[in-house]
PDB file of N, CA and C in Angstrom:
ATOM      1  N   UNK A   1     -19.741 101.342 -13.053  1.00  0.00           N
ATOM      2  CA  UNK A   1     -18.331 101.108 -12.818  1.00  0.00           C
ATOM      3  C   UNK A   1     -17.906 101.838 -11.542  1.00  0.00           C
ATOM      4  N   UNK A   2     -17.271 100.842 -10.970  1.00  0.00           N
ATOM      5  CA  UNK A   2     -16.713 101.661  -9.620  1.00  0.00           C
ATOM      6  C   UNK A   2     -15.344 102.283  -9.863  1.00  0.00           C
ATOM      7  N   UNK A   3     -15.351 103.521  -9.470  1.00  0.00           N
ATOM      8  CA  UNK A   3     -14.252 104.689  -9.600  1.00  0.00           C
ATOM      9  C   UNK A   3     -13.179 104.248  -8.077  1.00  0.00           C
ATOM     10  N   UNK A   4     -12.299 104.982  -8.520  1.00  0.00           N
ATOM     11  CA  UNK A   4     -10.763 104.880  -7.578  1.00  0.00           C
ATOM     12  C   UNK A   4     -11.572 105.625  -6.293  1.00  0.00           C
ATOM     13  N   UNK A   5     -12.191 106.860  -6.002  1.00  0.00           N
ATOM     14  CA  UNK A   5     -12.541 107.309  -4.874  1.00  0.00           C
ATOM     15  C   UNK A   5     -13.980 106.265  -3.907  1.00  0.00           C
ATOM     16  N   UNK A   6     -14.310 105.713  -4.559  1.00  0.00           N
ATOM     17  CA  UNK A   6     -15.034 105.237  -3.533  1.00  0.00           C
ATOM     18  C   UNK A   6     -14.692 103.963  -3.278  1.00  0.00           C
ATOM     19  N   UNK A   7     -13.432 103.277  -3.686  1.00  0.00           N
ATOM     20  CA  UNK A   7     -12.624 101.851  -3.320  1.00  0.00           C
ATOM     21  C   UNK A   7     -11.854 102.603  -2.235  1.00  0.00           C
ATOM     22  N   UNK A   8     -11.326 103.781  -2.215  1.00  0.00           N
ATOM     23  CA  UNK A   8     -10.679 104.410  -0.981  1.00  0.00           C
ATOM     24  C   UNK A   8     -11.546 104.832   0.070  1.00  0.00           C
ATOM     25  N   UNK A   9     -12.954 105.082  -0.071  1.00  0.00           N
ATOM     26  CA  UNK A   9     -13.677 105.227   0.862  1.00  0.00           C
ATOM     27  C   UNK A   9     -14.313 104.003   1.293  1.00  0.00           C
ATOM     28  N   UNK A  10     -14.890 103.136   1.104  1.00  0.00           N
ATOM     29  CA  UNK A  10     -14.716 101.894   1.700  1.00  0.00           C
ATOM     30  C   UNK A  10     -13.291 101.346   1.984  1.00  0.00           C
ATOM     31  N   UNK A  11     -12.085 101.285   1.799  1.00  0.00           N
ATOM     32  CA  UNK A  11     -10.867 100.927   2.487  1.00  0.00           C
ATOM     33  C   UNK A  11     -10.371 101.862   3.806  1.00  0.00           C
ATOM     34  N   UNK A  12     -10.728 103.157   3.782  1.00  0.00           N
ATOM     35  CA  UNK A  12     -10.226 103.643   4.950  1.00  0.00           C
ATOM     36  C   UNK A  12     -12.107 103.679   5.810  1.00  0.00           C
ATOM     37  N   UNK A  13     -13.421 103.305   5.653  1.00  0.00           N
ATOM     38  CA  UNK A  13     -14.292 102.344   6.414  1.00  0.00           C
ATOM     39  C   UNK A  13     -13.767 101.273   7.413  1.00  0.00           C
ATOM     40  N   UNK A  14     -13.034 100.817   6.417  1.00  0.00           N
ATOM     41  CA  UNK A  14     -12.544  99.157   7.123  1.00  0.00           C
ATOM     42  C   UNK A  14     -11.701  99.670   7.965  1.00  0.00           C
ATOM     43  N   UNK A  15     -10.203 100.501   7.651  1.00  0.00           N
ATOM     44  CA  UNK A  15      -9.387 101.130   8.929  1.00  0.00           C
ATOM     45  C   UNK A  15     -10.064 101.893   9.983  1.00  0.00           C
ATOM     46  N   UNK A  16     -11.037 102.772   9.714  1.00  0.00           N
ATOM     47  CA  UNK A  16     -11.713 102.784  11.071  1.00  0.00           C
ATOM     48  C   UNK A  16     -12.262 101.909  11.829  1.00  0.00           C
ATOM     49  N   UNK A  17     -12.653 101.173  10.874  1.00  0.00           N
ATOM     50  CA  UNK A  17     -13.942 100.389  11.770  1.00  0.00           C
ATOM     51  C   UNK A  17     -12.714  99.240  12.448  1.00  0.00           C
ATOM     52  N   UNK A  18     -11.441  98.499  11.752  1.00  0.00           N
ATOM     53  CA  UNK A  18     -10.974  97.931  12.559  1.00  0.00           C
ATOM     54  C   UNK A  18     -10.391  98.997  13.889  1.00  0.00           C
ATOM     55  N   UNK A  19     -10.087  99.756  13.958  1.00  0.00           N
ATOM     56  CA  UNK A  19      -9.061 100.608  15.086  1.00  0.00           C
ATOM     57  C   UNK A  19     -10.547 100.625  15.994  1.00  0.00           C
ATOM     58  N   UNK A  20     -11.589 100.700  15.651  1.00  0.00           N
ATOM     59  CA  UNK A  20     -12.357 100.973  16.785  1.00  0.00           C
ATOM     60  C   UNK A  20     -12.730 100.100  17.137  1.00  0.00           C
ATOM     61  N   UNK A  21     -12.724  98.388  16.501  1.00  0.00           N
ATOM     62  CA  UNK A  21     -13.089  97.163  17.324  1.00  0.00           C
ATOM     63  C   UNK A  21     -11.851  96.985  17.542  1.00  0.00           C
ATOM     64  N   UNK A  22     -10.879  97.308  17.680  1.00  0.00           N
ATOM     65  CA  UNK A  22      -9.641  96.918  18.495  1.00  0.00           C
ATOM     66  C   UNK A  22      -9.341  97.735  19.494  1.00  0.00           C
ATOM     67  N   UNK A  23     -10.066  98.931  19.305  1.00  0.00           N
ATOM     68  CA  UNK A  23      -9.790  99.624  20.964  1.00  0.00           C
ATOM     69  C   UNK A  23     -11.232  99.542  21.979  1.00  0.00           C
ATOM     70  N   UNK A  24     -12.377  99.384  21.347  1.00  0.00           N
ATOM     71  CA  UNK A  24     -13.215  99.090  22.386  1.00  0.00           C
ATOM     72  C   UNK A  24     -14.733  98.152  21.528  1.00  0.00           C
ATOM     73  N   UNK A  25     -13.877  96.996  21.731  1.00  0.00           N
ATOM     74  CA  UNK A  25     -14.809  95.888  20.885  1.00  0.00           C
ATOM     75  C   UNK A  25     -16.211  95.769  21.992  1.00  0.00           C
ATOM     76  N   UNK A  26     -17.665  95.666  21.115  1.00  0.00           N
ATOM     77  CA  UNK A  26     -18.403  96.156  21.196  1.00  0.00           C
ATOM     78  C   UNK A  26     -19.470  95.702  20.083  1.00  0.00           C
ATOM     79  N   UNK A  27     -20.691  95.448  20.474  1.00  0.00           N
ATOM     80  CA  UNK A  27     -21.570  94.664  19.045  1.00  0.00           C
ATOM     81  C   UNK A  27     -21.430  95.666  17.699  1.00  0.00           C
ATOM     82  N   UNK A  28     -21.315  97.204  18.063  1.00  0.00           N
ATOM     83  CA  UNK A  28     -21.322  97.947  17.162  1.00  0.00           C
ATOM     84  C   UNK A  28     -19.967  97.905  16.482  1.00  0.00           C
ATOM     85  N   UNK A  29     -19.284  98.003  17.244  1.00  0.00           N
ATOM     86  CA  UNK A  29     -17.761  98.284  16.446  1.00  0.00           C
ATOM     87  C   UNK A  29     -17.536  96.757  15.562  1.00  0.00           C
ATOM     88  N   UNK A  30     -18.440  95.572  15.942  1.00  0.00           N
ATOM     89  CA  UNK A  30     -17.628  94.412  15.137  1.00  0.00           C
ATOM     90  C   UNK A  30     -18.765  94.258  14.024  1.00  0.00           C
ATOM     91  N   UNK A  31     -19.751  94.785  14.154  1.00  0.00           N
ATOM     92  CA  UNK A  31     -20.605  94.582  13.003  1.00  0.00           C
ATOM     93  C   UNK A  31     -20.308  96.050  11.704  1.00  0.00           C
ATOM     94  N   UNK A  32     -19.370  96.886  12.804  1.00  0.00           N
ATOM     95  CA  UNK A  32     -18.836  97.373  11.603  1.00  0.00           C
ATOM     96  C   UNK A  32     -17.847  97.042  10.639  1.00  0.00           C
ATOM     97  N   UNK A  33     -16.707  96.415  11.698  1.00  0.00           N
ATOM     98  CA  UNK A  33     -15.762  95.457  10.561  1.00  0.00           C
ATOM     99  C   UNK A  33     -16.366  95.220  10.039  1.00  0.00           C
ATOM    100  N   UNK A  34     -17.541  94.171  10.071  1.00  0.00           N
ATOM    101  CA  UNK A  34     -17.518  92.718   9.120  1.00  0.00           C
ATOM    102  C   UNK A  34     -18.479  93.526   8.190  1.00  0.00           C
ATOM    103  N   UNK A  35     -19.269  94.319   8.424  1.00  0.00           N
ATOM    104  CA  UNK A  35     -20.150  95.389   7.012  1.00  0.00           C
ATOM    105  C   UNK A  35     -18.604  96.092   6.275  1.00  0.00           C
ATOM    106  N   UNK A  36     -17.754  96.498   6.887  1.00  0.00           N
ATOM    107  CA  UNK A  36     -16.653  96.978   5.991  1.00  0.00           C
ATOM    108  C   UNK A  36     -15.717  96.031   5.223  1.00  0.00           C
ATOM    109  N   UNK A  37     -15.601  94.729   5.709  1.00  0.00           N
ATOM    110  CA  UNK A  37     -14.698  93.715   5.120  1.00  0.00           C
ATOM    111  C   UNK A  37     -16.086  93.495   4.055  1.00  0.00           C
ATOM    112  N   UNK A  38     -17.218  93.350   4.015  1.00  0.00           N
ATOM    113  CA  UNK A  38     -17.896  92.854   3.002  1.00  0.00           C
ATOM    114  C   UNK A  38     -17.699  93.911   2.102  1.00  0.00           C
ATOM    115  N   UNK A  39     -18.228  94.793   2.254  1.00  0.00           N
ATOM    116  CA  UNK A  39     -18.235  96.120   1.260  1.00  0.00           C
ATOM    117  C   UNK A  39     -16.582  96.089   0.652  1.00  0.00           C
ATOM    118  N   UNK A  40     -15.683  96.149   1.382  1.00  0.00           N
ATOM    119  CA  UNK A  40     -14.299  95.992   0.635  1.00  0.00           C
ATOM    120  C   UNK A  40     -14.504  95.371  -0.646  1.00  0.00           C
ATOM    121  N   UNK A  41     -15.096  93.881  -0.315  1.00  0.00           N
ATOM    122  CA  UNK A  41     -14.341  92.824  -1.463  1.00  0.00           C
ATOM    123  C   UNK A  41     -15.750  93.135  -2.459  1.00  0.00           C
ATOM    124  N   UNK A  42     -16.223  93.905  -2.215  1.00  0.00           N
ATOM    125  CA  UNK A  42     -17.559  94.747  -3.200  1.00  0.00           C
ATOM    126  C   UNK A  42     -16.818  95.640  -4.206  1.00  0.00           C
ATOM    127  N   UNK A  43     -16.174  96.948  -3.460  1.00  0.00           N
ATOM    128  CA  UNK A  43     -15.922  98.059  -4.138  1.00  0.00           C
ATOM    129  C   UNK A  43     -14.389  98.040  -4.115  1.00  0.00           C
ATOM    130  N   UNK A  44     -13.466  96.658  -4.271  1.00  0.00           N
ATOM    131  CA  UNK A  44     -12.297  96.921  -4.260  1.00  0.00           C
ATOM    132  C   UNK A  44     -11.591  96.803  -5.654  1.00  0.00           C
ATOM    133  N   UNK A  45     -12.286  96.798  -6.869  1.00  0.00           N
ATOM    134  CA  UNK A  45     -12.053  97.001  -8.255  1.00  0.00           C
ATOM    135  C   UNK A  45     -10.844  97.257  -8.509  1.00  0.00           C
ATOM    136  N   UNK A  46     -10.845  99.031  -7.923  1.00  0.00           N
ATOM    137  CA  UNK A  46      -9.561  99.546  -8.749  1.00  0.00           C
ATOM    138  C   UNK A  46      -8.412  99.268  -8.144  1.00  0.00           C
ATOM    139  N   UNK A  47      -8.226  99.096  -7.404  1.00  0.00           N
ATOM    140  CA  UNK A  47      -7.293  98.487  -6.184  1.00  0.00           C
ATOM    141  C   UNK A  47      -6.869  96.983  -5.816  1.00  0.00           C
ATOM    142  N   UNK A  48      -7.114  96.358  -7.041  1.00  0.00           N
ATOM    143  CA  UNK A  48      -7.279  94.507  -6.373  1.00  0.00           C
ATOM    144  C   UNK A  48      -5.765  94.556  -6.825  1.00  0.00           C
ATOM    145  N   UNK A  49      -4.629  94.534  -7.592  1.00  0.00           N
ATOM    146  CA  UNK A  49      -3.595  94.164  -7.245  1.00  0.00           C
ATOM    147  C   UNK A  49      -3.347  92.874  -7.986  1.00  0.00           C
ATOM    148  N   UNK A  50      -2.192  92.131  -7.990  1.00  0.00           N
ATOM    149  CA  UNK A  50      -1.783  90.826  -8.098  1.00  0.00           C
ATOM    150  C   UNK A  50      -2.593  89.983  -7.838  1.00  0.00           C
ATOM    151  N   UNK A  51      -3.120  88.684  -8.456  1.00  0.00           N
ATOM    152  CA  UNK A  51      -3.967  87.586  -8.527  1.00  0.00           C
ATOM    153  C   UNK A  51      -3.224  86.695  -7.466  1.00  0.00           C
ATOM    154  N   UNK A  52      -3.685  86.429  -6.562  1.00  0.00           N
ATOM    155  CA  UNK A  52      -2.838  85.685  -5.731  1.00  0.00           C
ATOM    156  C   UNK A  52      -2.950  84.033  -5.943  1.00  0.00           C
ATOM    157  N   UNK A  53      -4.565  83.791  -6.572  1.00  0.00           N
ATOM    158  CA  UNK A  53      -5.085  82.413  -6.573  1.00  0.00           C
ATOM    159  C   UNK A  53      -6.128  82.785  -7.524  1.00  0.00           C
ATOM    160  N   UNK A  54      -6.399  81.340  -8.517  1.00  0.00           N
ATOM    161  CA  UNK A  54      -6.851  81.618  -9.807  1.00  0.00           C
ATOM    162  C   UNK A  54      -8.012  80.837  -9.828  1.00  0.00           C
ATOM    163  N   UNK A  55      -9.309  81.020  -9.644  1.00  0.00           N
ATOM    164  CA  UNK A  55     -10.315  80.221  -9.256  1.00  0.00           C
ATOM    165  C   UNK A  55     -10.769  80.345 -11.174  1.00  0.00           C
ATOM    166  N   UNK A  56     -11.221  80.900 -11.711  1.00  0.00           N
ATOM    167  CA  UNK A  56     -11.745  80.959 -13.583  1.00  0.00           C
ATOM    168  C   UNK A  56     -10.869  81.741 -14.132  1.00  0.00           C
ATOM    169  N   UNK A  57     -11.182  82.090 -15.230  1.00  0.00           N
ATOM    170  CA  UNK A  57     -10.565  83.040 -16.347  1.00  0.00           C
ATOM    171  C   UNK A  57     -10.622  84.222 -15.534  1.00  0.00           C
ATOM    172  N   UNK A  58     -12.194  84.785 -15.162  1.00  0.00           N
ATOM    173  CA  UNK A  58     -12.452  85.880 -14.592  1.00  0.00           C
ATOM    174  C   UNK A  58     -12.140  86.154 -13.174  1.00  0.00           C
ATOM    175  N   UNK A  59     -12.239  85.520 -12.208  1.00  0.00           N
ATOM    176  CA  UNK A  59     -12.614  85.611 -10.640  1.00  0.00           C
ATOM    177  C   UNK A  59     -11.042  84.905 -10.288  1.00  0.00           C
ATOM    178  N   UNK A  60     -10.559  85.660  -9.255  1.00  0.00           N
ATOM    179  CA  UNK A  60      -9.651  84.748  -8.612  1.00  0.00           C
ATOM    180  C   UNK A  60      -9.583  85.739  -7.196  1.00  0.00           C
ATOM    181  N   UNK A  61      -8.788  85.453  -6.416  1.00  0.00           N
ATOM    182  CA  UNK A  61      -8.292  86.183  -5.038  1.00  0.00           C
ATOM    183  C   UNK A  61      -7.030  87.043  -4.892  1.00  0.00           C
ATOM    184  N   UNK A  62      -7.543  88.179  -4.808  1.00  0.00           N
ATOM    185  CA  UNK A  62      -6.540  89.086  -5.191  1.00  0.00           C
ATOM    186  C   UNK A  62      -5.501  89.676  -3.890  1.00  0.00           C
ATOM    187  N   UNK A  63      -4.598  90.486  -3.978  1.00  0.00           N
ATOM    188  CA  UNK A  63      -4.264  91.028  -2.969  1.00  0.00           C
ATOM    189  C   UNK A  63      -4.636  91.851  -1.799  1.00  0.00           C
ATOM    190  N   UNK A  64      -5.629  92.695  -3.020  1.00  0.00           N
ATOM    191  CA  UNK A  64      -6.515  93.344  -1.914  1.00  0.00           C
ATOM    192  C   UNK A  64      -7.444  92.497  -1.181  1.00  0.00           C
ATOM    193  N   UNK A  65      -7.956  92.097  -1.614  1.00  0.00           N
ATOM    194  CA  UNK A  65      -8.366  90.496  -0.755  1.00  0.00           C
ATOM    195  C   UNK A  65      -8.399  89.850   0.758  1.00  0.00           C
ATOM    196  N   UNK A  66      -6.562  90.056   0.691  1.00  0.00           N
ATOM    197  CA  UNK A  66      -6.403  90.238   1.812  1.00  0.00           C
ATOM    198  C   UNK A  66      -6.856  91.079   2.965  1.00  0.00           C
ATOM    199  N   UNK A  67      -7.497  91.955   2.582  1.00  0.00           N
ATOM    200  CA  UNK A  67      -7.920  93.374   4.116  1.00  0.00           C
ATOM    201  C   UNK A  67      -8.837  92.779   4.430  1.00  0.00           C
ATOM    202  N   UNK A  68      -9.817  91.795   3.525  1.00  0.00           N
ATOM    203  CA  UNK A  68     -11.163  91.766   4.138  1.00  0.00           C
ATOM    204  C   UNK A  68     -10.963  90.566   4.768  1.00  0.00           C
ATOM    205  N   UNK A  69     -10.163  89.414   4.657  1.00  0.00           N
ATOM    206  CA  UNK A  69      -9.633  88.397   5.665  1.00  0.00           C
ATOM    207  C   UNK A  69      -9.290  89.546   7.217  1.00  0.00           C
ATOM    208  N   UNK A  70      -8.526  89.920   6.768  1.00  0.00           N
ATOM    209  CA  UNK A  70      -7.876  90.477   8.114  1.00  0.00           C
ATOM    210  C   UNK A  70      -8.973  91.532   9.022  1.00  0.00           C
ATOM    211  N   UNK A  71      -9.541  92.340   7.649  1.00  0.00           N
ATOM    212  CA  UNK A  71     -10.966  92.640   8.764  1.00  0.00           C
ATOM    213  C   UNK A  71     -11.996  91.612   9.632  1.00  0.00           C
ATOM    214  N   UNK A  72     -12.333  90.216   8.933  1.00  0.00           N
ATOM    215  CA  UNK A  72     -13.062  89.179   9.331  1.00  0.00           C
ATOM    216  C   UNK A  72     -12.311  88.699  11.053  1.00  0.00           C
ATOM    217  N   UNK A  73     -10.614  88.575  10.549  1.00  0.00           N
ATOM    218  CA  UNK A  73      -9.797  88.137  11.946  1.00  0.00           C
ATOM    219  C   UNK A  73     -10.151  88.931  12.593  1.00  0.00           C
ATOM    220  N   UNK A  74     -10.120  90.478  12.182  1.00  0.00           N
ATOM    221  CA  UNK A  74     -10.122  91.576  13.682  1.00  0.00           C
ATOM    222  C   UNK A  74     -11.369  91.314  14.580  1.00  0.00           C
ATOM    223  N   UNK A  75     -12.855  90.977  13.918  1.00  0.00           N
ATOM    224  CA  UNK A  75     -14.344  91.203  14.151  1.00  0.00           C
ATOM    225  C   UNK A  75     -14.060  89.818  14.827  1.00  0.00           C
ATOM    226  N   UNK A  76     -13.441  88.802  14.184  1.00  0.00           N
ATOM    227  CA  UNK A  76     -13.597  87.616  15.254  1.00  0.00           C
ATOM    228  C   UNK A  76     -13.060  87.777  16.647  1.00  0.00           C
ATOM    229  N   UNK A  77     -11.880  88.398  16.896  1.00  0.00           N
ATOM    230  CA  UNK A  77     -11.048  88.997  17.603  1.00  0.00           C
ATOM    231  C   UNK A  77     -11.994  89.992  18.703  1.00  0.00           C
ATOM    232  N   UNK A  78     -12.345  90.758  18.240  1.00  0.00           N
ATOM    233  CA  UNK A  78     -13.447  91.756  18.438  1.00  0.00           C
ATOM    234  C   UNK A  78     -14.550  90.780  19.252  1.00  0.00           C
ATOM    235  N   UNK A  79     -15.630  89.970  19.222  1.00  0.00           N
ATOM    236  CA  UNK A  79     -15.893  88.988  19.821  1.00  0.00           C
ATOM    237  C   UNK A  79     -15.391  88.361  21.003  1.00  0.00           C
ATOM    238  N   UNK A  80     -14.404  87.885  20.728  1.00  0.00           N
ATOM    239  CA  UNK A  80     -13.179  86.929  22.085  1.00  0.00           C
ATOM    240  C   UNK A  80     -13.587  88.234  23.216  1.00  0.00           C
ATOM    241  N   UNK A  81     -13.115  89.512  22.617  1.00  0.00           N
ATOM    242  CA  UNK A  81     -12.856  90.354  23.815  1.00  0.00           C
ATOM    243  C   UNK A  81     -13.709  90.468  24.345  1.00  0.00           C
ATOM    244  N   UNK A  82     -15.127  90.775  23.411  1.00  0.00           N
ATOM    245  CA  UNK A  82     -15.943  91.297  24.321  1.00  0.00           C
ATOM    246  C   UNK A  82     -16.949  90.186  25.063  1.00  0.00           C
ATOM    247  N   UNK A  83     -16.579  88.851  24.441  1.00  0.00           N
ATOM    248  CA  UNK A  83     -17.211  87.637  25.494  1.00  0.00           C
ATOM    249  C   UNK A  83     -16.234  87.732  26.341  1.00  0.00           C
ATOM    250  N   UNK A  84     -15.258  88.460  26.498  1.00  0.00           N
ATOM    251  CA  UNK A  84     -14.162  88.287  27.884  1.00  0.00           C
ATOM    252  C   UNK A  84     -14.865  88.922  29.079  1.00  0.00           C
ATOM    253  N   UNK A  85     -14.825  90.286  28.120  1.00  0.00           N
ATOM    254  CA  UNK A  85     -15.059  91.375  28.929  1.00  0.00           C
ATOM    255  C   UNK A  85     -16.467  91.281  29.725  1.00  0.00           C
ATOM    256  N   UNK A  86     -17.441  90.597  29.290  1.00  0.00           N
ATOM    257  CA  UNK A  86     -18.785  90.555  29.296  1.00  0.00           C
ATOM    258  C   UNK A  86     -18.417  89.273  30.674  1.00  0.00           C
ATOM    259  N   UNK A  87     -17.959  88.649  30.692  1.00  0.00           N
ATOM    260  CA  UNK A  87     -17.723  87.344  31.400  1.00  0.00           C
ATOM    261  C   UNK A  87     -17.021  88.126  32.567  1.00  0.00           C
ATOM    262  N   UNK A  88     -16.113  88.694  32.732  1.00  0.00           N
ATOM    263  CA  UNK A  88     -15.620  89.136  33.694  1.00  0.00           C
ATOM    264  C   UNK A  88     -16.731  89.832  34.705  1.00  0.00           C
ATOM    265  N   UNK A  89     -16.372  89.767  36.243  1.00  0.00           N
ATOM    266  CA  UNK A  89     -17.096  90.701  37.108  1.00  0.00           C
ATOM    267  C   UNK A  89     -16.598  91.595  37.633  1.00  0.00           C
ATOM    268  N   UNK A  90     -17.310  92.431  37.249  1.00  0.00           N
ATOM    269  CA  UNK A  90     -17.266  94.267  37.593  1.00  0.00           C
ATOM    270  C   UNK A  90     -16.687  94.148  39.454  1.00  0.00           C
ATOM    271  N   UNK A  91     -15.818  95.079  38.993  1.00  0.00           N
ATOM    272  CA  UNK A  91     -14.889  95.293  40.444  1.00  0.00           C
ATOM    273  C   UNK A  91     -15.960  96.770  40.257  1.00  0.00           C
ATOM    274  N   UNK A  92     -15.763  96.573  41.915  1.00  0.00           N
ATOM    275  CA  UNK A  92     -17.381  97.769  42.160  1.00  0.00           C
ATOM    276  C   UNK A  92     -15.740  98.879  43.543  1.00  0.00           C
ATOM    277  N   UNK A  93     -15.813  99.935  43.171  1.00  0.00           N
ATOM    278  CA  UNK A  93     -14.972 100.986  43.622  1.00  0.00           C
ATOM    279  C   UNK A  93     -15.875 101.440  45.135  1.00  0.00           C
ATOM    280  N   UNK A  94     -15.000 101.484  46.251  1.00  0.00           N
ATOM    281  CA  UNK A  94     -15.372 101.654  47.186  1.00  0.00           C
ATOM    282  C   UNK A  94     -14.924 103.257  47.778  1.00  0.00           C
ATOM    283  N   UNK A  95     -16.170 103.926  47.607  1.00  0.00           N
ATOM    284  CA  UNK A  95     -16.207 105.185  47.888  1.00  0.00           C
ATOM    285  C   UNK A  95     -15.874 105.818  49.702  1.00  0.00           C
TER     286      UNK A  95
END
């Protein structure tokens, strides 16, 4: 059984790991989202909240639910930039 402290330690995972693919997206920082949005909807037990959508008796989509969508948007997000950034050419500083 998963306990209340380690649904908070995988949820504040995911807040790091998004703040750091949103300030310097990067293969590492987006493969950390998307390992933290998975692990979320793993260890988010004690924390799921309101049933938002009712797939069986047992399983449906909960509120908490939501972070690991929004972690998935950030890591996609995370991507865009850094095919931007990667695409762009280096302005070279003239000494």
């Amino acid at each position: 059984m998963i306990d209340i402290f380690h649904a908070l330690v995988v949820m504040n995972s995911l807040f790091a790991a998004s703040a750091w693919c949103l300030a310097r997206p990067n293969a590492w920082s987006i493969t950390a989202v998307v390992l933290a949005s998975i692990g979320w909807l793993l260890f988010n037990a004690p924390l799921e909240g309101r049933v938002l959508v009712v797939f069986s008796r047992q399983h449906g989509f909960t509120e908490s639910d939501v972070l690991s969508i929004v972690g998935m948007i950030i890591g996609a997000i995370g991507v865009v930039r850094a095919r931007r950034r990667a695409d762009r050419p280096e302005i070279r500083r003239r000494d």
